[in-house]
Protein backbone atom coordinates (compact mmCIF):
# COMPACT_ATOMS: atom_id res chain seq x y z
CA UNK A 1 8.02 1.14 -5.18
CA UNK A 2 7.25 -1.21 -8.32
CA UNK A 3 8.53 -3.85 -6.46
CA UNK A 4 6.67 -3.56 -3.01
CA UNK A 5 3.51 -3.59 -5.34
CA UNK A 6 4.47 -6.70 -6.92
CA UNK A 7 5.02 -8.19 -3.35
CA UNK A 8 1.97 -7.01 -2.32
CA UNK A 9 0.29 -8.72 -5.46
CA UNK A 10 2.29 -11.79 -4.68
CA UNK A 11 1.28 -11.61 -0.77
CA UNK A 12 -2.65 -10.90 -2.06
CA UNK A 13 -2.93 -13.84 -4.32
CA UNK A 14 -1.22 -16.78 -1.40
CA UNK A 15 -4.45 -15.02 0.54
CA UNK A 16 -6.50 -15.79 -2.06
CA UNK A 17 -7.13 -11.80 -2.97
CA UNK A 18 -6.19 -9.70 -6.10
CA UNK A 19 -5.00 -6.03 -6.39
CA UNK A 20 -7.61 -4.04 -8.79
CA UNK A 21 -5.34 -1.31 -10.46
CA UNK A 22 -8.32 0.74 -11.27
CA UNK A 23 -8.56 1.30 -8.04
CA UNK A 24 -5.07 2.04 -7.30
CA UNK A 25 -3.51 5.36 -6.69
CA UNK A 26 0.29 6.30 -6.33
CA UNK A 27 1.40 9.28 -4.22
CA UNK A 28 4.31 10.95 -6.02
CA UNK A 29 5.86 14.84 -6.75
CA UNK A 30 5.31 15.57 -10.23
CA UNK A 31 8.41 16.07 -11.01
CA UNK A 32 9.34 12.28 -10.80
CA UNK A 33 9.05 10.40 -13.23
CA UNK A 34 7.55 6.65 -12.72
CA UNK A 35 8.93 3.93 -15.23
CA UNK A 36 7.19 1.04 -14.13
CA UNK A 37 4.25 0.34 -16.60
CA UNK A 38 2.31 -1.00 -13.99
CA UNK A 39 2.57 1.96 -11.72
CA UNK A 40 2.05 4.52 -14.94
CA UNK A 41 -1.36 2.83 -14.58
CA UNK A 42 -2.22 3.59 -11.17
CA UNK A 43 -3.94 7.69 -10.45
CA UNK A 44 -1.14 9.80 -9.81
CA UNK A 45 -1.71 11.83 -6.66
CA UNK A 46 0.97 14.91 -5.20
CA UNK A 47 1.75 14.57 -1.46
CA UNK A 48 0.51 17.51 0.02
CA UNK A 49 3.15 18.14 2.07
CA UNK A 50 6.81 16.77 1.92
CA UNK A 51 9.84 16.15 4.29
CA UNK A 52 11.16 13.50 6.67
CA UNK A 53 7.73 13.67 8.84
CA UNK A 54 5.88 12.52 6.47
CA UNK A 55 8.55 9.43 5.33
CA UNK A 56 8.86 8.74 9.32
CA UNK A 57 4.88 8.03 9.36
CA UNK A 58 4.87 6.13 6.42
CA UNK A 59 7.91 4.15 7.21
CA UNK A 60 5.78 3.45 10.86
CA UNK A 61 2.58 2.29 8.70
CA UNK A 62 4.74 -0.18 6.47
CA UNK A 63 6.83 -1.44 9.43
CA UNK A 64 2.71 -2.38 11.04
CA UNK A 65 1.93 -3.70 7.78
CA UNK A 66 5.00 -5.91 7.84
CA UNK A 67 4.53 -7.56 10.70
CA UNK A 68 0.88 -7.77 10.14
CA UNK A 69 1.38 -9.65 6.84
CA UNK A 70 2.92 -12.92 8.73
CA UNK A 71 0.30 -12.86 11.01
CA UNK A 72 -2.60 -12.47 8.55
CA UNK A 73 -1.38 -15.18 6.22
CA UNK A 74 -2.34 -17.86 9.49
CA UNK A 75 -6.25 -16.63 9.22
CA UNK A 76 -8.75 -16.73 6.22
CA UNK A 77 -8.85 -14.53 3.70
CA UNK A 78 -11.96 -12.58 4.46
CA UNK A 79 -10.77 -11.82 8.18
CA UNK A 80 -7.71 -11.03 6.44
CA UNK A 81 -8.97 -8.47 4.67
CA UNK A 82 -11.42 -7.27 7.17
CA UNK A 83 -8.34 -6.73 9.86
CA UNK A 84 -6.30 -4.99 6.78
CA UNK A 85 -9.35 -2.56 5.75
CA UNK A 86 -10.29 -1.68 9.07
CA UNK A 87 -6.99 -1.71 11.25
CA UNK A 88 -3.90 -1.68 9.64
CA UNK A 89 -4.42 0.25 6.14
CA UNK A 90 -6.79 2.65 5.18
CA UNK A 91 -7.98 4.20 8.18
CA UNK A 92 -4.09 4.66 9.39
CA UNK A 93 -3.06 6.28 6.07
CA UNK A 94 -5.97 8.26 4.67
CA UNK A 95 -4.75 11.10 6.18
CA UNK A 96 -0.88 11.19 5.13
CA UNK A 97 -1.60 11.77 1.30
């Protein structure tokens, strides 16, 4: 996980963005433990529910965000992040946590 954020961060700043950690929340059970400093800094959120469903839809969203990524890198930033808010990332996932 620690290092899908950093890619992310590294992704956000060749598109000219930055990640804002105090906005940032990680979904995780309790009873794991995060090590990662930067990640001990996010809000800790439970899943509400668990099992493969829920890593099969997530697994779908990060595949779309995977190939969105190339894609987005070839427009500006601002359209970049207007396609990312509005198609491929929070209005997919609000739901799954």
């Amino acid at each position: 996980m620690a290092r899908d954020v950093q890619q992310i961060i590294e992704v956000g700043v060749r598109m000219g963005l930055s990640l804002n950690v105090n906005k940032c929340e990680v979904i995780a059970d309790p009873a794991n433990t995060i090590m990662d400093l930067l990640l001990q800094s996010f809000e800790r959120i439970a899943p509400l529910f668990r099992g493969p469903n829920l890593d099969n839809t997530w697994a779908e969203r990060c595949a779309d965000l995977s190939r969105a990524v190339n894609k987005l890198s070839l427009i500006s930033s601002q359209d970049a992040l207007c396609l990312l808010r509005a198609s491929f990332s929070a209005t997919r996932v609000q739901h799954l946590h």
